[in-house]
C-alpha atoms as a PDB file:
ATOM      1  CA  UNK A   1     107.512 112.220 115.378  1.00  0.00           C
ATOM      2  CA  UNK A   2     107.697 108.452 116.146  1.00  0.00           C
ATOM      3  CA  UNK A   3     109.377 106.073 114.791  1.00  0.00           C
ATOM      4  CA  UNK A   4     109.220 102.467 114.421  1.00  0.00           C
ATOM      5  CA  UNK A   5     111.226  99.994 113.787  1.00  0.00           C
ATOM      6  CA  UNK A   6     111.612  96.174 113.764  1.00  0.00           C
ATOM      7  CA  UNK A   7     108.396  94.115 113.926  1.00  0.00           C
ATOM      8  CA  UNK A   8     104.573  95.671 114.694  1.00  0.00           C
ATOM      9  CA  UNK A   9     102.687  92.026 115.495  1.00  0.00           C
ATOM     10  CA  UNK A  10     100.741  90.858 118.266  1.00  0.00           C
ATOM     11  CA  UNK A  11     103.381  90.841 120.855  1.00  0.00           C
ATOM     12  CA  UNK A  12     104.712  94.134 119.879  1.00  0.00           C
ATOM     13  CA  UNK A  13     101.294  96.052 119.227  1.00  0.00           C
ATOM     14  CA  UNK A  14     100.628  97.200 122.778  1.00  0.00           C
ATOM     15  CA  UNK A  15     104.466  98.900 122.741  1.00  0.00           C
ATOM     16  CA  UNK A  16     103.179 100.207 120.238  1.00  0.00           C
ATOM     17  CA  UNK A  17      99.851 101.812 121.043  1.00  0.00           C
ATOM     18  CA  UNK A  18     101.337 102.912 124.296  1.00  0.00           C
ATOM     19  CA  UNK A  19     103.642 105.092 122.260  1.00  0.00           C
ATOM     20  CA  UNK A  20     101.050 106.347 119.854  1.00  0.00           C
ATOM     21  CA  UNK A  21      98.609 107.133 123.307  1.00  0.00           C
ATOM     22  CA  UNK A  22     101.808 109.519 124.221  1.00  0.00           C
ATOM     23  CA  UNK A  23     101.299 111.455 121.207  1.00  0.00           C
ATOM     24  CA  UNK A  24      97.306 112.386 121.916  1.00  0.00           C
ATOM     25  CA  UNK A  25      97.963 112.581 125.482  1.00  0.00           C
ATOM     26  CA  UNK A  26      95.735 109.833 126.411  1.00  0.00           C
ATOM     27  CA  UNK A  27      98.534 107.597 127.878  1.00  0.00           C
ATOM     28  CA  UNK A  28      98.712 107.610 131.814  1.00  0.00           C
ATOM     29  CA  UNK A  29     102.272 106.463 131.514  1.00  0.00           C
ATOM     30  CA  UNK A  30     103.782 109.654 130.612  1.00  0.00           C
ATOM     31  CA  UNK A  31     105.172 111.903 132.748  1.00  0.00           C
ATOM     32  CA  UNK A  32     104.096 115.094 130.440  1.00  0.00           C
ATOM     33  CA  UNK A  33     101.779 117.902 131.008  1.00  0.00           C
ATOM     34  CA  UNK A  34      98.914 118.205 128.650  1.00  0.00           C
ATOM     35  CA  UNK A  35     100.000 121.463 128.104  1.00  0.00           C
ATOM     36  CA  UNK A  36     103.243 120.165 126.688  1.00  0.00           C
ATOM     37  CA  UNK A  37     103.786 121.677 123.321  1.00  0.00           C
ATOM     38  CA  UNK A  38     105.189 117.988 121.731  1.00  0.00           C
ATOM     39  CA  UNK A  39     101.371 116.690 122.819  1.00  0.00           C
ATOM     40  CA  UNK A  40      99.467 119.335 120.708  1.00  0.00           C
ATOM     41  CA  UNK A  41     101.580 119.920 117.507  1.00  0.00           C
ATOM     42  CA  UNK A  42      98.667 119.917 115.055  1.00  0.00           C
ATOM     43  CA  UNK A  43     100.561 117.366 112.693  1.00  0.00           C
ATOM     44  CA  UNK A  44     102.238 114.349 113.698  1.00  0.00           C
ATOM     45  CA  UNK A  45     104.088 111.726 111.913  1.00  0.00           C
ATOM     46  CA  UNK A  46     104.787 108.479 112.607  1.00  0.00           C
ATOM     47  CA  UNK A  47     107.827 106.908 110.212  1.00  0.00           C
ATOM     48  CA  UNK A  48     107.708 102.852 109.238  1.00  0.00           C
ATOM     49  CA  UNK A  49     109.971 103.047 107.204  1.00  0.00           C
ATOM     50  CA  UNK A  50     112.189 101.194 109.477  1.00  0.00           C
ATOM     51  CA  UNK A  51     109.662  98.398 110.135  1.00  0.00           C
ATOM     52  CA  UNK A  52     110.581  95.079 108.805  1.00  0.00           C
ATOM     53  CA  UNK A  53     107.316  93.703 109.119  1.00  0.00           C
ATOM     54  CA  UNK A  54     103.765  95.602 109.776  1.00  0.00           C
ATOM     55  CA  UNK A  55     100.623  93.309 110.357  1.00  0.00           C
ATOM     56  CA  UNK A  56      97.055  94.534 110.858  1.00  0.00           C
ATOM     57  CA  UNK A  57      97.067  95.403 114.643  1.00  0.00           C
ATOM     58  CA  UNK A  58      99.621  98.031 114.306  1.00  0.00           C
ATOM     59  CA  UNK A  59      97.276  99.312 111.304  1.00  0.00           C
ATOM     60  CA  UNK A  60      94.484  99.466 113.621  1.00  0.00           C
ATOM     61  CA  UNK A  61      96.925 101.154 116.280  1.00  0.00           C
ATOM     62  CA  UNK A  62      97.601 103.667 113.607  1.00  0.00           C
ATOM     63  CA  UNK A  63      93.715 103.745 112.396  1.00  0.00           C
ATOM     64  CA  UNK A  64      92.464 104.489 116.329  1.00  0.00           C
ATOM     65  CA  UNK A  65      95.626 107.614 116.863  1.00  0.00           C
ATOM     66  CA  UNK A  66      93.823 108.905 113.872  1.00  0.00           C
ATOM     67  CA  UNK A  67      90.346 108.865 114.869  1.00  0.00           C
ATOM     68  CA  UNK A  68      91.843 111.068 118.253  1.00  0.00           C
ATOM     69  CA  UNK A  69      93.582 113.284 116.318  1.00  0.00           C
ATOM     70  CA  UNK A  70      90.524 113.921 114.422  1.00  0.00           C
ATOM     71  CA  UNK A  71      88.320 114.492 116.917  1.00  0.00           C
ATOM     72  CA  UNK A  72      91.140 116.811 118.716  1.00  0.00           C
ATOM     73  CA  UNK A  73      91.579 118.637 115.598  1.00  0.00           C
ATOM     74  CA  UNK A  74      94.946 117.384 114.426  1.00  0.00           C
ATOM     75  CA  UNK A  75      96.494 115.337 111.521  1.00  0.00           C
ATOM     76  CA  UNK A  76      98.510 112.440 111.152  1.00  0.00           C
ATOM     77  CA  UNK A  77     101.035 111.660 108.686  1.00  0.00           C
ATOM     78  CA  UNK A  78     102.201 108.453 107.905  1.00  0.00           C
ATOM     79  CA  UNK A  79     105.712 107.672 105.940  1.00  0.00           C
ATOM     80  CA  UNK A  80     105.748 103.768 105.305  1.00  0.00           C
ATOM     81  CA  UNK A  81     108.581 104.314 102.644  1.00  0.00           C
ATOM     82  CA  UNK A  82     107.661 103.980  98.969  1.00  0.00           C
ATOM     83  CA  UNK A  83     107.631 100.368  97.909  1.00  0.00           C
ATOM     84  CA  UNK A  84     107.855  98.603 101.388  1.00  0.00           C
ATOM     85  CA  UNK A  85     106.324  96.087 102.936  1.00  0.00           C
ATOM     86  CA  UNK A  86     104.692  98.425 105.088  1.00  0.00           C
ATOM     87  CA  UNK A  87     103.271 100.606 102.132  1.00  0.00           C
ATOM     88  CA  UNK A  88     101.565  97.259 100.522  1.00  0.00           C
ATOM     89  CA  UNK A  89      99.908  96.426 104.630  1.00  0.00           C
ATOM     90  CA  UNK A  90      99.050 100.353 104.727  1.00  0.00           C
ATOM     91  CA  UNK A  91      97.249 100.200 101.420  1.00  0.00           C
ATOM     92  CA  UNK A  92      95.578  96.918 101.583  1.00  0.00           C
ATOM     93  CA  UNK A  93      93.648  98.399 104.485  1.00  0.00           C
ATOM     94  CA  UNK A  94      92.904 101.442 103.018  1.00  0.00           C
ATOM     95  CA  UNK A  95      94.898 103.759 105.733  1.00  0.00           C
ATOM     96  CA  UNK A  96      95.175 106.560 103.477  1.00  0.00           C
ATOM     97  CA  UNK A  97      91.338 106.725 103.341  1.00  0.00           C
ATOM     98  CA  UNK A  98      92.188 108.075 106.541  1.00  0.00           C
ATOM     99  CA  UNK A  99      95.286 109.536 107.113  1.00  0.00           C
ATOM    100  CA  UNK A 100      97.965 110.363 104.615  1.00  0.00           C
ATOM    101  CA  UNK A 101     100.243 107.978 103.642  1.00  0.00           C
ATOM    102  CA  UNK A 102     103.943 108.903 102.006  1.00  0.00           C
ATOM    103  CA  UNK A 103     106.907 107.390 100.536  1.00  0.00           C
ATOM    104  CA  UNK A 104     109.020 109.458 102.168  1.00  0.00           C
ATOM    105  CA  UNK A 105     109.534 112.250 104.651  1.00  0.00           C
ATOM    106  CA  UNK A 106     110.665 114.672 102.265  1.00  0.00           C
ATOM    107  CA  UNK A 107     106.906 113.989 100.985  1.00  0.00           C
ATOM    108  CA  UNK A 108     105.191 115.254 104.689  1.00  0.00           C
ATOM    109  CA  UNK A 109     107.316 118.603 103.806  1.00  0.00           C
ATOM    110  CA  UNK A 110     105.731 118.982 100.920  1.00  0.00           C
ATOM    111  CA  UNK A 111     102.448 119.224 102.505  1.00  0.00           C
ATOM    112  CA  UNK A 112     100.291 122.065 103.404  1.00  0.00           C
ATOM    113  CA  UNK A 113     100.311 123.128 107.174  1.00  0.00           C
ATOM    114  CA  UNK A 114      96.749 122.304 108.840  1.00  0.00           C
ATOM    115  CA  UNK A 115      94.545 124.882 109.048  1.00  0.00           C
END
């Protein structure tokens, strides 16, 4: 799981997409095998729900982690936290078209494993 918090904007963004690229391997930052277990879970979630603010480059961040995990197989989960700001960015661009998008954590629980 990762976790944001504070602002996603344009300075932040690439922070931001460098931590996503950890979770589908592609980053050459990290230290990590490939075969690391934490890199190919088959459901990841990343929790805004400590964002203050969420503009539409970390939306697109989130959008292009999706499209790998796709194509790799694997799902992402979302939790922007029912009634945030974060929810009203996520929806206004349609993420959950995509990927699913909860209120909570509790919520990703709830869901059925990937098959």
């Amino acid at each position: 799981m990762v976790r944001l918090a504070g602002d996603v904007n344009r300075q932040t963004v690439p922070q931001v997409e460098a931590a996503l690229a950890v979770l589908d391997g592609s980053s050459d930052v990290d230290d990590r095998s490939t075969d690391d277990p934490s890199l190919q879970a088959p459901l990841v979630v990343v929790d805004l729900t400590r964002l203050r603010y969420l503009d539409d480059r970390g939306v697109r961040a989130l959008f292009a982690v999706a499209d790998r995990f796709a194509a790799a197989g694997r799902t992402l989960h979302v939790v922007a936290g029912a009634g945030s700001e974060s929810e009203r960015v996520a929806r206004i661009m349609q993420l959950e078209t995509f990927v699913a998008v909860h209120g909570a954590l509790d919520d990703v629980a709830a869901c059925p494993p990937p098959s």
